[in-house]
C-alpha atoms as a PDB file:
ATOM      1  CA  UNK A   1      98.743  99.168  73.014  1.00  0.00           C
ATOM      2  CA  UNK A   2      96.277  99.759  75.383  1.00  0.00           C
ATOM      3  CA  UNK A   3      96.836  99.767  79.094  1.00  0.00           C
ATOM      4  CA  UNK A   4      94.692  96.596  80.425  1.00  0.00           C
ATOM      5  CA  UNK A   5      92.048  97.069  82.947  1.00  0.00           C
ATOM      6  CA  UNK A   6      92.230  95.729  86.516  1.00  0.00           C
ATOM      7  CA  UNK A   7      89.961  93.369  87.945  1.00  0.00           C
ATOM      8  CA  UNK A   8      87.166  91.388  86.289  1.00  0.00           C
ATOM      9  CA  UNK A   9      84.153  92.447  84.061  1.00  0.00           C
ATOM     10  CA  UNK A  10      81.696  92.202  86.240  1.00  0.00           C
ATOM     11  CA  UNK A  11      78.316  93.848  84.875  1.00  0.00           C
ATOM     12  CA  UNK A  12      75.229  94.691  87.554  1.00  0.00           C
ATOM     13  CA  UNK A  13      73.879  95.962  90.512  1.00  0.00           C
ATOM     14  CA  UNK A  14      74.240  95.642  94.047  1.00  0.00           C
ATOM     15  CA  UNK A  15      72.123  96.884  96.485  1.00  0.00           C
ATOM     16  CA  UNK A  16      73.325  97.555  99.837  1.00  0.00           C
ATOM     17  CA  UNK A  17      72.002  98.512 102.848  1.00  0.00           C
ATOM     18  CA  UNK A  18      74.107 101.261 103.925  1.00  0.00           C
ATOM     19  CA  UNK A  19      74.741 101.201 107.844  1.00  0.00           C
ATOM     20  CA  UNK A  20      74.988 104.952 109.752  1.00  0.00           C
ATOM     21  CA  UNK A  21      78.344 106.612 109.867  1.00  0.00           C
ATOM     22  CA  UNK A  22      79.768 105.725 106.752  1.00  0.00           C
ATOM     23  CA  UNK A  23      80.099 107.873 103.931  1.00  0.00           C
ATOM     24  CA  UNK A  24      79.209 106.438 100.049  1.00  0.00           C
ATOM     25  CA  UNK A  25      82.563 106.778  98.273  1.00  0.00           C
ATOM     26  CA  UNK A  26      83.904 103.835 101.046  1.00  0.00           C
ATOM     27  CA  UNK A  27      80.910 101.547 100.343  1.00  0.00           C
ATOM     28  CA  UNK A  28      81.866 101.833  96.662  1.00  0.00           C
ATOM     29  CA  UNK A  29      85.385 100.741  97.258  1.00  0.00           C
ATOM     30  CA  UNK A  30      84.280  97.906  99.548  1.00  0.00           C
ATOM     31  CA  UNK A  31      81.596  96.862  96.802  1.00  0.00           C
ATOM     32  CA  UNK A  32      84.660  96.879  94.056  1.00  0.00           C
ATOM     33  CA  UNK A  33      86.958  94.829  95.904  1.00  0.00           C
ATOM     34  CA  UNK A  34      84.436  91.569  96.968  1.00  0.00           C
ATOM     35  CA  UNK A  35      83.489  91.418  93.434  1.00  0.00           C
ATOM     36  CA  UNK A  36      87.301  92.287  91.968  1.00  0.00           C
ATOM     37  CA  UNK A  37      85.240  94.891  89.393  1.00  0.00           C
ATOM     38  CA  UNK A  38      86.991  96.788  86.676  1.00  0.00           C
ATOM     39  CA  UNK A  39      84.355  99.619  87.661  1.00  0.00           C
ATOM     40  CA  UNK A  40      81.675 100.881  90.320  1.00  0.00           C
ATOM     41  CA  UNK A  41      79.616 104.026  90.774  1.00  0.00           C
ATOM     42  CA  UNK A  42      76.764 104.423  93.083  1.00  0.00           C
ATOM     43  CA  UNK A  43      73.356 106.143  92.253  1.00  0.00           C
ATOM     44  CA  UNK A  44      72.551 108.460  94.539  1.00  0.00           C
ATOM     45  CA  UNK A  45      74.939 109.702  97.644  1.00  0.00           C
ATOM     46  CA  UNK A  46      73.877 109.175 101.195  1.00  0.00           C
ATOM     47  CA  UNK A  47      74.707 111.391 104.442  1.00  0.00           C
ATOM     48  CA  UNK A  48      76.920 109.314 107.209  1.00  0.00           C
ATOM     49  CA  UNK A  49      73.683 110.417 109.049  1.00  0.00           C
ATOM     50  CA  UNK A  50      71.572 107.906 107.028  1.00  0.00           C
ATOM     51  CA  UNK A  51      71.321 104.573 106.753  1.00  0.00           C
ATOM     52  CA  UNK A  52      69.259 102.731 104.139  1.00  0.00           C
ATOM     53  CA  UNK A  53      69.712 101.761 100.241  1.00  0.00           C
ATOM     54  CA  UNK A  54      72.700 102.609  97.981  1.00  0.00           C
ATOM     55  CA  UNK A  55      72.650 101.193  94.925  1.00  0.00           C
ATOM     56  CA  UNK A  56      76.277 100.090  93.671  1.00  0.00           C
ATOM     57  CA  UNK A  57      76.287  99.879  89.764  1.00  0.00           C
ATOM     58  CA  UNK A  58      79.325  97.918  88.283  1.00  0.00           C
ATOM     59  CA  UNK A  59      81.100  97.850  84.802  1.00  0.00           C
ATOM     60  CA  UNK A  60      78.414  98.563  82.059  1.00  0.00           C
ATOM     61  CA  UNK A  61      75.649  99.252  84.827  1.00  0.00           C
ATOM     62  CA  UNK A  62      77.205 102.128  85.297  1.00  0.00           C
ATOM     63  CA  UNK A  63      76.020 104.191  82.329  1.00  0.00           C
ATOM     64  CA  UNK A  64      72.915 103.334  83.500  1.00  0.00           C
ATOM     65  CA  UNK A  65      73.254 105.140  87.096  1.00  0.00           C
ATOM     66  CA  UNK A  66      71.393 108.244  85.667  1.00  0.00           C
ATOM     67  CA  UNK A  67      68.196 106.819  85.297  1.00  0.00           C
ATOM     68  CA  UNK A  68      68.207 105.282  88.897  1.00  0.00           C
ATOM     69  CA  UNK A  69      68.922 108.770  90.430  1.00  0.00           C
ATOM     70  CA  UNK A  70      66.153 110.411  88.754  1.00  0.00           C
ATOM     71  CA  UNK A  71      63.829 107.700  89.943  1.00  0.00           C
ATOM     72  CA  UNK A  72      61.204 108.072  92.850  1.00  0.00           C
ATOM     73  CA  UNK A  73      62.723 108.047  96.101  1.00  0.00           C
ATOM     74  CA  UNK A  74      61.257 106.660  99.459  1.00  0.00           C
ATOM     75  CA  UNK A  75      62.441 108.280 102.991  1.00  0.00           C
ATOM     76  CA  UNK A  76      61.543 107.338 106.934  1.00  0.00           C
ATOM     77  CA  UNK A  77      62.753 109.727 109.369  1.00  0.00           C
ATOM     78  CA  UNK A  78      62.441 111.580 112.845  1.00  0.00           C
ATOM     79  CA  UNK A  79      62.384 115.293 113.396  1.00  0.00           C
ATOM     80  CA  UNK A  80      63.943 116.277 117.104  1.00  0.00           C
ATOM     81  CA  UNK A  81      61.632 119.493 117.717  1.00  0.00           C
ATOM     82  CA  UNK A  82      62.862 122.598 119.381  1.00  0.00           C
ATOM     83  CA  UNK A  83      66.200 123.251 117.806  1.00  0.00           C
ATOM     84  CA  UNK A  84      67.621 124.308 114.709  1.00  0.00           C
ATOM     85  CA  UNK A  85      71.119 123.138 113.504  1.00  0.00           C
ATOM     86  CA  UNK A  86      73.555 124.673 110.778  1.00  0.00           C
ATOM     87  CA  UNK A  87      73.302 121.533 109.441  1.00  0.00           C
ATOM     88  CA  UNK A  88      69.566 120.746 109.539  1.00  0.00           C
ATOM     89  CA  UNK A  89      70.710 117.216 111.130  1.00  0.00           C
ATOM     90  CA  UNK A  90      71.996 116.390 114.846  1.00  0.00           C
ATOM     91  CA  UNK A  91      75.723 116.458 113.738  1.00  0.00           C
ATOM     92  CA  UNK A  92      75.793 120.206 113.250  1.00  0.00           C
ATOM     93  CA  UNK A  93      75.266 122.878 115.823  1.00  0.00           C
ATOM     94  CA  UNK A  94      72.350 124.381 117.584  1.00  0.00           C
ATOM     95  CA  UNK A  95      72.088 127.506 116.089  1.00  0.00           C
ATOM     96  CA  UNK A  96      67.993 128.622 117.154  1.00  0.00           C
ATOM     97  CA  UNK A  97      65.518 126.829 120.036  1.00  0.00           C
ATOM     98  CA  UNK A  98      62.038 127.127 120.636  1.00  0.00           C
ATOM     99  CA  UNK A  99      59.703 125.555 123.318  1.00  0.00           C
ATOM    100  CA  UNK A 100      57.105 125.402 121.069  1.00  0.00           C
ATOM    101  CA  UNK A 101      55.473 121.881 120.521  1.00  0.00           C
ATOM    102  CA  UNK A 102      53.068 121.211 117.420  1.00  0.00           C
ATOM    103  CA  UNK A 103      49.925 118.435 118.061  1.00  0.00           C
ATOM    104  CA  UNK A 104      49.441 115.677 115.842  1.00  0.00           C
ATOM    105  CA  UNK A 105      46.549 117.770 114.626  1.00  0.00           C
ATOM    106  CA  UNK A 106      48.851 120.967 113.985  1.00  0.00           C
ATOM    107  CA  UNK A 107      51.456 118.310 112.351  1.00  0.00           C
ATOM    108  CA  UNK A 108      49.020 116.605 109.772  1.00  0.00           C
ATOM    109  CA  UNK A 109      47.073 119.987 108.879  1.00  0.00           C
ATOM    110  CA  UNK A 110      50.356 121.323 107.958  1.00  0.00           C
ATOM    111  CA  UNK A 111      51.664 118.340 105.435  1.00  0.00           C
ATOM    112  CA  UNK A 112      49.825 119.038 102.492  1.00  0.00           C
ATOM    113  CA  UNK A 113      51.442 122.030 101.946  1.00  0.00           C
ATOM    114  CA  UNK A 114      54.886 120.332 101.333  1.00  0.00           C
ATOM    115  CA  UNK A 115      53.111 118.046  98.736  1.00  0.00           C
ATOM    116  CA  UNK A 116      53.651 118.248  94.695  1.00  0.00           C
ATOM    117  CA  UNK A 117      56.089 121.144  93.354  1.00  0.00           C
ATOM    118  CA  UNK A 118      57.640 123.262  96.296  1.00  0.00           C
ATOM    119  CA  UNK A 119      60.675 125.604  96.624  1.00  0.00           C
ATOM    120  CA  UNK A 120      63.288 124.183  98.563  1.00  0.00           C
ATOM    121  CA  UNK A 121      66.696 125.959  99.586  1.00  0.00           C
ATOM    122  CA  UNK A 122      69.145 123.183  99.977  1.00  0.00           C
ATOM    123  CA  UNK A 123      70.985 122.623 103.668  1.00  0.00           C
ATOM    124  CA  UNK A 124      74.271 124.762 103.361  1.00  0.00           C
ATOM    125  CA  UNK A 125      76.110 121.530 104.454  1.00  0.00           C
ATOM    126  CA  UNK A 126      75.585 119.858 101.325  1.00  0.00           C
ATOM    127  CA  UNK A 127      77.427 118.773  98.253  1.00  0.00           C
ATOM    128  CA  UNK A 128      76.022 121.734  95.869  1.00  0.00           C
ATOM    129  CA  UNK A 129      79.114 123.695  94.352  1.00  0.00           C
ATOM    130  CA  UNK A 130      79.449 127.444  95.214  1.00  0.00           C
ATOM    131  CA  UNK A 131      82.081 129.143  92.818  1.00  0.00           C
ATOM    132  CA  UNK A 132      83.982 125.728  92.069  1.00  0.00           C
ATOM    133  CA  UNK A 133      84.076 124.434  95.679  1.00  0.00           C
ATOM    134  CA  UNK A 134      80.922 122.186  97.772  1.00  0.00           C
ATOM    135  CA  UNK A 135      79.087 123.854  99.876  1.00  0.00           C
ATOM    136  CA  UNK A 136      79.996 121.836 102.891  1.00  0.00           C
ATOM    137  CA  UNK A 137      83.583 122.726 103.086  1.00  0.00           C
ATOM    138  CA  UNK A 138      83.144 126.263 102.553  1.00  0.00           C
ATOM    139  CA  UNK A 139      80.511 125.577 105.659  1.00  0.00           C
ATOM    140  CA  UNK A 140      82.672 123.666 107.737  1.00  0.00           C
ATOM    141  CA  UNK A 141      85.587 126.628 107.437  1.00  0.00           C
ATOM    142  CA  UNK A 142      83.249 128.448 108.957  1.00  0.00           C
ATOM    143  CA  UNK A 143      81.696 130.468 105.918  1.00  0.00           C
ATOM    144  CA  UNK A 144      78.203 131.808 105.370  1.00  0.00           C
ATOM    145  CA  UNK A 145      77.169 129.684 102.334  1.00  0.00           C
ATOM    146  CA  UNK A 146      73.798 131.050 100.775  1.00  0.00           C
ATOM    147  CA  UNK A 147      71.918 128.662  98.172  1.00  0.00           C
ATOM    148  CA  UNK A 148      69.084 129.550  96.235  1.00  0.00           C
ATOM    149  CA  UNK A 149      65.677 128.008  96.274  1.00  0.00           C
ATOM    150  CA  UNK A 150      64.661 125.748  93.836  1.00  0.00           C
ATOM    151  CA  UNK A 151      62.195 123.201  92.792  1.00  0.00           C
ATOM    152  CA  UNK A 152      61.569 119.636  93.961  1.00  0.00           C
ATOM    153  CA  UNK A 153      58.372 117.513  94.054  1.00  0.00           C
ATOM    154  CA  UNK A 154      56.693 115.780  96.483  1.00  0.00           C
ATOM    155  CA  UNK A 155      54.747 112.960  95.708  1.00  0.00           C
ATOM    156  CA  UNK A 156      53.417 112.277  99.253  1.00  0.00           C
ATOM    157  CA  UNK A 157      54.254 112.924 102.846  1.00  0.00           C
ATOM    158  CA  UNK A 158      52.589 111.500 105.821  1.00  0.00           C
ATOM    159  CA  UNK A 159      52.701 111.207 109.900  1.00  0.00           C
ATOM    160  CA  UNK A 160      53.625 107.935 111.214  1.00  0.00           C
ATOM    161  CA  UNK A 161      53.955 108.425 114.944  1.00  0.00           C
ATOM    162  CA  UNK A 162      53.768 111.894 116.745  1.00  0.00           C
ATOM    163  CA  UNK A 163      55.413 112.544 120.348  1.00  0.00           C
ATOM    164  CA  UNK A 164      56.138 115.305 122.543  1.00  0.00           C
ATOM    165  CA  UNK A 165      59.656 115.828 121.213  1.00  0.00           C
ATOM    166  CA  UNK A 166      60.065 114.319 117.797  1.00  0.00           C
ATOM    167  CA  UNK A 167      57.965 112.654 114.986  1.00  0.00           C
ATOM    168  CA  UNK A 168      58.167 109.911 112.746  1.00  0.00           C
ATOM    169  CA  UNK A 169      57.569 110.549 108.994  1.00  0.00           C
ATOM    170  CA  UNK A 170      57.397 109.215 105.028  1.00  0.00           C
ATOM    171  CA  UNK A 171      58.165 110.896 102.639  1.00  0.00           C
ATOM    172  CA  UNK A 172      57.826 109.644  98.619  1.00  0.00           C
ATOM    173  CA  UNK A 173      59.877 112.471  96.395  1.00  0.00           C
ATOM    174  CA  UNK A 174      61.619 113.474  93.486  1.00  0.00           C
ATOM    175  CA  UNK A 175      65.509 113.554  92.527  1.00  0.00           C
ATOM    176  CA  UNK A 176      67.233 116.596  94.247  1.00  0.00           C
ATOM    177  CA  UNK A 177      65.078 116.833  97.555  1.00  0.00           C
ATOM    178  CA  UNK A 178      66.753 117.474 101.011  1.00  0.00           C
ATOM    179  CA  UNK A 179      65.421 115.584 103.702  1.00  0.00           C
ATOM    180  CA  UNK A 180      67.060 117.512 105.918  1.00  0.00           C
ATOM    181  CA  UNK A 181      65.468 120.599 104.634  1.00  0.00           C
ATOM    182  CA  UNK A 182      61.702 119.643 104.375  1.00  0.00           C
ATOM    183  CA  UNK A 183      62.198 119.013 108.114  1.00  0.00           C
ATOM    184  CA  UNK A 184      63.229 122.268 108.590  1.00  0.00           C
ATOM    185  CA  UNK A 185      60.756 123.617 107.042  1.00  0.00           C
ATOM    186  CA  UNK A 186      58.127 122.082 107.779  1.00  0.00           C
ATOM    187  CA  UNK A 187      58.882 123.110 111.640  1.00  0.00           C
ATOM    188  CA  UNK A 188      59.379 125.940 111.150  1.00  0.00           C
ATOM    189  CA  UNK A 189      55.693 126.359 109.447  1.00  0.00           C
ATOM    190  CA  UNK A 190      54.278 124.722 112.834  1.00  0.00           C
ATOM    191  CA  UNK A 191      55.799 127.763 114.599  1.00  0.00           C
ATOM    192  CA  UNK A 192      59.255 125.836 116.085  1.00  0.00           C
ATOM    193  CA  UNK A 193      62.466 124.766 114.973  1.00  0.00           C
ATOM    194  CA  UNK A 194      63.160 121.287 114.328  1.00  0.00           C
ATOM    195  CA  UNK A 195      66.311 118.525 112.887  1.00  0.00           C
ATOM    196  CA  UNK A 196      66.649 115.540 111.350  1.00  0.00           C
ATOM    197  CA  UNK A 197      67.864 113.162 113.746  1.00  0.00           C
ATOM    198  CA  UNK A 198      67.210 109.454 112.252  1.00  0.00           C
ATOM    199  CA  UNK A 199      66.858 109.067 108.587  1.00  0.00           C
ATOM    200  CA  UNK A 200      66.538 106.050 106.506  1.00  0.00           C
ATOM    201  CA  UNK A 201      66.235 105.524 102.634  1.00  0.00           C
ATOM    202  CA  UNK A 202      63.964 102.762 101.911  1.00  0.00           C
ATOM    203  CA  UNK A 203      63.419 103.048  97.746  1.00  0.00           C
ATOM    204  CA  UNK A 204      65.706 104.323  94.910  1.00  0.00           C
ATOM    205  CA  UNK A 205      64.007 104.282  91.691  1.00  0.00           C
ATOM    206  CA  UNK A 206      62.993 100.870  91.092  1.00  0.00           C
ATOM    207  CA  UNK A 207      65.162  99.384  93.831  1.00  0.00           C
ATOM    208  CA  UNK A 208      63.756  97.883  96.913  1.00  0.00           C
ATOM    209  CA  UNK A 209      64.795  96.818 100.752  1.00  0.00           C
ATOM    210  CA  UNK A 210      63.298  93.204  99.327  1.00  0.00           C
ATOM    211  CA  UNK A 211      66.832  93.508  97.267  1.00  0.00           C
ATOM    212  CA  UNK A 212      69.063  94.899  99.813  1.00  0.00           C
ATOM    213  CA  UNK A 213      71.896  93.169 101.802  1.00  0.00           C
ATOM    214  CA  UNK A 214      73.934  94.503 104.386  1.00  0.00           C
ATOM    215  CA  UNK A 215      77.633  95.746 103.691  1.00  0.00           C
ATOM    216  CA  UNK A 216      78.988  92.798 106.550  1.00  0.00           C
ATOM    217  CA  UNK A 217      76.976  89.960 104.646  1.00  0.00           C
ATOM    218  CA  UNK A 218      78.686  91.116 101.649  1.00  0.00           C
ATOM    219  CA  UNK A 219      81.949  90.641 102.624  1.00  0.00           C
ATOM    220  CA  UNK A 220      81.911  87.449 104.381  1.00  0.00           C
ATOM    221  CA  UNK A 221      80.789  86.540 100.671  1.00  0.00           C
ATOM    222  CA  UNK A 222      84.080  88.535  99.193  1.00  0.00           C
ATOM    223  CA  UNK A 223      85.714  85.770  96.852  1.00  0.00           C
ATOM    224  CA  UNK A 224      83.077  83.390  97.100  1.00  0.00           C
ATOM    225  CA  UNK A 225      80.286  82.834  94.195  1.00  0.00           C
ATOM    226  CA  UNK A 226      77.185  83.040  96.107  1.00  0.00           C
ATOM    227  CA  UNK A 227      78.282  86.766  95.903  1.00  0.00           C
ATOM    228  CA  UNK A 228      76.865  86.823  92.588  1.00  0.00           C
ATOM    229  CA  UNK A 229      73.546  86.020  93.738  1.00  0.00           C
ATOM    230  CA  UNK A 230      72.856  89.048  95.101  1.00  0.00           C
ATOM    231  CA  UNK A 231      73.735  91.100  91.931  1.00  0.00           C
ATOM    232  CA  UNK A 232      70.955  92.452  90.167  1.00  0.00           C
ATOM    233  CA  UNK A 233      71.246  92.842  86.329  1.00  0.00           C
ATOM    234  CA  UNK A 234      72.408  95.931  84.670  1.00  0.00           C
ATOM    235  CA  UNK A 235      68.601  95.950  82.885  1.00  0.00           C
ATOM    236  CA  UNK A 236      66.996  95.755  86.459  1.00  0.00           C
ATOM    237  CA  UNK A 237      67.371  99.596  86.427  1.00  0.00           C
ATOM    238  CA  UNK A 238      65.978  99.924  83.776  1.00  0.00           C
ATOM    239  CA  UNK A 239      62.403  98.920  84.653  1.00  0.00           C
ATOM    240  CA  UNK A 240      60.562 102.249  84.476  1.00  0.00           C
ATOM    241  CA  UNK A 241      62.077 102.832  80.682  1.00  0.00           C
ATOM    242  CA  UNK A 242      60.041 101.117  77.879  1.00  0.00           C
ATOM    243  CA  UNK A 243      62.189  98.416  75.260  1.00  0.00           C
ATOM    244  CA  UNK A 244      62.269  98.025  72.147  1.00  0.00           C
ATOM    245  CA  UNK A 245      63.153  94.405  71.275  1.00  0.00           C
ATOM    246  CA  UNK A 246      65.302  94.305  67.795  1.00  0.00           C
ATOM    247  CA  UNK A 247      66.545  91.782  65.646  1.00  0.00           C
ATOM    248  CA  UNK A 248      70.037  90.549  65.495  1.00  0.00           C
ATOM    249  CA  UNK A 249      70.718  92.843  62.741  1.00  0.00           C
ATOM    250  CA  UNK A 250      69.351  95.721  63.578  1.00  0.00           C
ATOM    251  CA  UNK A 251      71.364  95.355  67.341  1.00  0.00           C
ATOM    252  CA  UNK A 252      74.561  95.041  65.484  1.00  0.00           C
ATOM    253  CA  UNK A 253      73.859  98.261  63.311  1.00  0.00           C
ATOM    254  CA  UNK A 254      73.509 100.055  67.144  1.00  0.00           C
ATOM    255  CA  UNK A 255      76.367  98.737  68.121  1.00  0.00           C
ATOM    256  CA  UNK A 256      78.101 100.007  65.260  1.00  0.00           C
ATOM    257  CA  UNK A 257      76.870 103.859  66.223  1.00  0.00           C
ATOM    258  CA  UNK A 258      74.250 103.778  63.248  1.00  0.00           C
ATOM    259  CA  UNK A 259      70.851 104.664  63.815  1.00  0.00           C
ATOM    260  CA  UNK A 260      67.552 102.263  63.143  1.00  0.00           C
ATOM    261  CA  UNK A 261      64.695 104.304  60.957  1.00  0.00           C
ATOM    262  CA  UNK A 262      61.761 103.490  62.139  1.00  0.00           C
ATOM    263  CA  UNK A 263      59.733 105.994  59.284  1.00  0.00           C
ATOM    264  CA  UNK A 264      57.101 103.860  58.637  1.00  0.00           C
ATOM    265  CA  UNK A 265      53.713 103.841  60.586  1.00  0.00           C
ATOM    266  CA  UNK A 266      53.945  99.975  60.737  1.00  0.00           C
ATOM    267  CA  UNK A 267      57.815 100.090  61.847  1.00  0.00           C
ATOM    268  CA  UNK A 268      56.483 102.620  64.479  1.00  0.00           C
ATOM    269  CA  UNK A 269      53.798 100.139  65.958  1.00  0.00           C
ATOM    270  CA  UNK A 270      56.975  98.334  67.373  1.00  0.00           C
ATOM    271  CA  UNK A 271      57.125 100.803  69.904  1.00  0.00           C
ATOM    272  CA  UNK A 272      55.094  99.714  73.182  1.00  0.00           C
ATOM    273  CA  UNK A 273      52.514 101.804  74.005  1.00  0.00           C
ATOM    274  CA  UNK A 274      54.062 102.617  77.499  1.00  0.00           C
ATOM    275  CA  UNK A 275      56.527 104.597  75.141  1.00  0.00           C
ATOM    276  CA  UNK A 276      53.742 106.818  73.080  1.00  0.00           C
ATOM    277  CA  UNK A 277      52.201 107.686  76.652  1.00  0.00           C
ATOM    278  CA  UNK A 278      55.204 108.589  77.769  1.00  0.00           C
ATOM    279  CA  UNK A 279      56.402 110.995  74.530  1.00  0.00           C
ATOM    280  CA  UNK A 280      53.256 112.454  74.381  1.00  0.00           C
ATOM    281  CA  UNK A 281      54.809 113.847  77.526  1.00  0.00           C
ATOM    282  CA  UNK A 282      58.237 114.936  75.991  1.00  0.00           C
ATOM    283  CA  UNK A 283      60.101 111.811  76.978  1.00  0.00           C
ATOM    284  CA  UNK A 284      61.550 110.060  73.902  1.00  0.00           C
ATOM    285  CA  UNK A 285      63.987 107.689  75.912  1.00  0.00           C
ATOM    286  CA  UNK A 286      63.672 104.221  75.550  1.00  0.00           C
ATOM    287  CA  UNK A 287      66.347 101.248  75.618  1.00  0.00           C
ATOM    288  CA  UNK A 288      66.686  98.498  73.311  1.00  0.00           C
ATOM    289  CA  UNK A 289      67.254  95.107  73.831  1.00  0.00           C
ATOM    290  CA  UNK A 290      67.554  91.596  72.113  1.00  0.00           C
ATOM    291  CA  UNK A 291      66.352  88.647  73.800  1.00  0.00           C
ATOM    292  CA  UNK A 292      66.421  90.363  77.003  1.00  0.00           C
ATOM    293  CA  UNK A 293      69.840  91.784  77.311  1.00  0.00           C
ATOM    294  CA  UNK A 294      69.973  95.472  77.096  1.00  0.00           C
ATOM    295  CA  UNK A 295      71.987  96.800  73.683  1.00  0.00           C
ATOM    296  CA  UNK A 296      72.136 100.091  74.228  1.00  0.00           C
ATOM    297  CA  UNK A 297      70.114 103.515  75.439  1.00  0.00           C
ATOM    298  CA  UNK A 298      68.658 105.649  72.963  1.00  0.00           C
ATOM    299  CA  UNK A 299      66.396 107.973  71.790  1.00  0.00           C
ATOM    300  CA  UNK A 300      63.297 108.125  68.913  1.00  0.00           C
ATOM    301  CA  UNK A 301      63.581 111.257  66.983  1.00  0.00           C
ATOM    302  CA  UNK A 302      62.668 112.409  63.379  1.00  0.00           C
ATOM    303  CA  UNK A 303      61.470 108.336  62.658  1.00  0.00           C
ATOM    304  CA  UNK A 304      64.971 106.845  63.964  1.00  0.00           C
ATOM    305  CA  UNK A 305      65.760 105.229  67.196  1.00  0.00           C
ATOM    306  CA  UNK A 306      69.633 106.835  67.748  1.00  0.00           C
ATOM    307  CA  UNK A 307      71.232 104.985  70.141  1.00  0.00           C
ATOM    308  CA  UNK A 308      72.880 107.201  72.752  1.00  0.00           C
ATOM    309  CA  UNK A 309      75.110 104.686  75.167  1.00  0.00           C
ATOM    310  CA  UNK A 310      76.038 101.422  74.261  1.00  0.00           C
ATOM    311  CA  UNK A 311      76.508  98.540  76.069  1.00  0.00           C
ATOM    312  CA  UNK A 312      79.151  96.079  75.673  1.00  0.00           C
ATOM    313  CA  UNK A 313      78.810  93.244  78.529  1.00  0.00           C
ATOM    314  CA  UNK A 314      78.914  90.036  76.437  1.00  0.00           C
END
C-alpha cells in the first residue's frame, strides 16, 4: 500500500517578496506550512544579500518551475565603487581597492558593452558544483575555486542614479547571469573595482511585484482562506508557452501517456501561430489544456503532440 502523503493538495503559485537575510530553502518551508502543502519548490534561488521575488510553486506547479527559471529576469541594484570582495557582494572580504571614480559619462559609455551575449565567469561564492561539492563551501574553507567563463545574455542594462561612491542600476537578463559579477566587471572596465551592495529582483519570468506579498503578510494569513487569494494558478507560469486546447478525449489519451497525431495539415492549423513562430526557431514546446486547465507539457514532433509531464490537480 502506498505510504500517504502529508498535508493537503494544494496546486499553484505564490509569489513572495523575499526580505534581506534570509536564505530560499527557509522561505520554502514557511510557504509549505501556511498552506499545509504536500509539496513546494521555488524557481530560481536568491542570495540572503537580496531581497525581491521568489516564486514558491506548490504540488503540480512544481513541474512547471523549469519554465519560470528560464524566463526573463529583472534586477535593481547598487555598486559600492573602490573595492573588490571575494565575494563580489559586501558580505565577503576586501580583497583589491582603487581610488578611482568613473563619471556618469564614463558609466553610460561603458554599458553597451555588457548588452546581448557576453562571457561571464561566475562569483566563486556561488552554488556552481566543482568536483561534486558548491563552489561556496569549497570558498568559504578557504580554497581557491576557479570557474570558467561562460555565456549569458543581456537584454538591457541602464544607469538610474550615479554618485560619487556607488550607482544605481537595471538590469533585464537571461537565466544563469550573476549580478554580482556584471558589477564586477563592469568596474573593473571603468578602470576601478567595485561590489554589489543592494540588490533587488523585481521580475521572474512572467511574474511580477503587482503579484508579490511579503513573507509576514503571509503568515498572519497561515490557516486562514484568504491565503488562497494570493495563489496564482499552476498555468500562470505558463504564459510565455503557447496551448493547445483539446477535446475531452484527446486529454484523456495524454493522460494515459499516449501521444495525439496531429499528421494532417488541417489537424496542424490547431496549433496557434505563436507556436509556428516560435519552432521555426527550434522550440517545439507547447502545453495543452482543456477548458483552461493545463493537462499536461509536451512536445510536437514527427506530426504528434507527445506529452512530456502530466498534470494531475483535479
Amino acid at each position: 500500500m502506498a505510504r500517504r502523503k502529508k498535508g493537503d493538495p494544494v496546486h499553484g503559485w505564490i509569489i513572495i517578496d523575499k526580505p534581506i537575510g534570509m536564505n530560499s530553502t527557509p522561505v520554502v518551508g514557511k510557504v509549505r506550512r501556511a498552506f499545509n502543502a504536500q509539496k513546494a519548490g521555488h524557481g530560481g534561488t536568491l542570495d540572503p544579500l537580496a531581497s525581491g521575488l521568489l516564486p514558491i510553486a506548490l504540488g503540480e506547479a512544481t513541474k512547471t518551475v523549469n519554465f519560470v527559471m528560464e524566463g526573463m529576469k529583472s534586477y535593481t541594484f547598487t555598486v559600492r565603487w573602490g573595492e573588490a570582495t571575494d565575494s563580489d557582494d559586501s558580505e565577503g572580504a576586501v580583497i583589491a581597492t582603487s581610488d578611482a571614480r568613473p563619471t556618469q559619462a564614463a558609466i553610460e559609455a561603458a554599458l553597451a558593452q555588457f548588452e546581448g551575449e557576453i562571457w561571464q565567469r561566475p562569483p566563486a561564492y556561488s552554488a556552481i558544483k566543482v568536483d561534486g561539492q558548491r563552489a561556496y563551501d569549497l570558498a568559504r574553507a578557504g580554497e581557491e575555486v576557479k570557474l570558467a567563463e561562460r555565456q549569458v545574455w543581456i537584454d538591457s542594462i541602464a544607469l538610474v542614479e550615479a554618485r560619487e561612491n556607488e550607482a544605481d542600476f537595471r538590469v533585464d537578463c537571461g537565466k544563469g547571469t550573476y549580478v554580482r559579477s556584471l558589477a564586477r566587471d563592469l568596474a573593473e572596465s571603468l578602470g576601478t573595482h567595485g561590489h554589489i551592495v543592494a540588490l533587488r529582483r523585481c521580475q521572474v519570468g512572467p511574474f511580477r511585484e503587482a503579484d508579490a506579498i511579503c513573507l509576514d503578510s503571509l503568515e498572519e494569513l497561515e490557516h486562514r482562506e484568504q491565503r488562497f487569494e494570493r495563489l496564482l494558478s499552476l498555468e500562470s507560469a505558463l504564459d510565455d508557452i503557447p496551448a493547445l486546447d483539446v477535446t475531452p478525449g484527446e486529454a484523456q489519451t495524454v493522460r494515459n501517456g499516449q501521444s495525439l497525431p496531429l499528421l494532417k495539415r488541417s489537424d496542424q492549423h490547431r496549433l496557434p501561430a505563436s507556436f509556428w513562430e516560435a519552432y521555426e526557431d527550434g522550440d517545439n514546446r507547447l502545453w495543452l489544456r482543456l477548458e483552461g486547465q493545463a493537462v499536461a507539457l509536451a512536445v510536437f514532433d514527427a506530426g504528434t503532440v507527445q506529452p512530456v509531464r502530466v498534470f494531475n490537480h483535479g
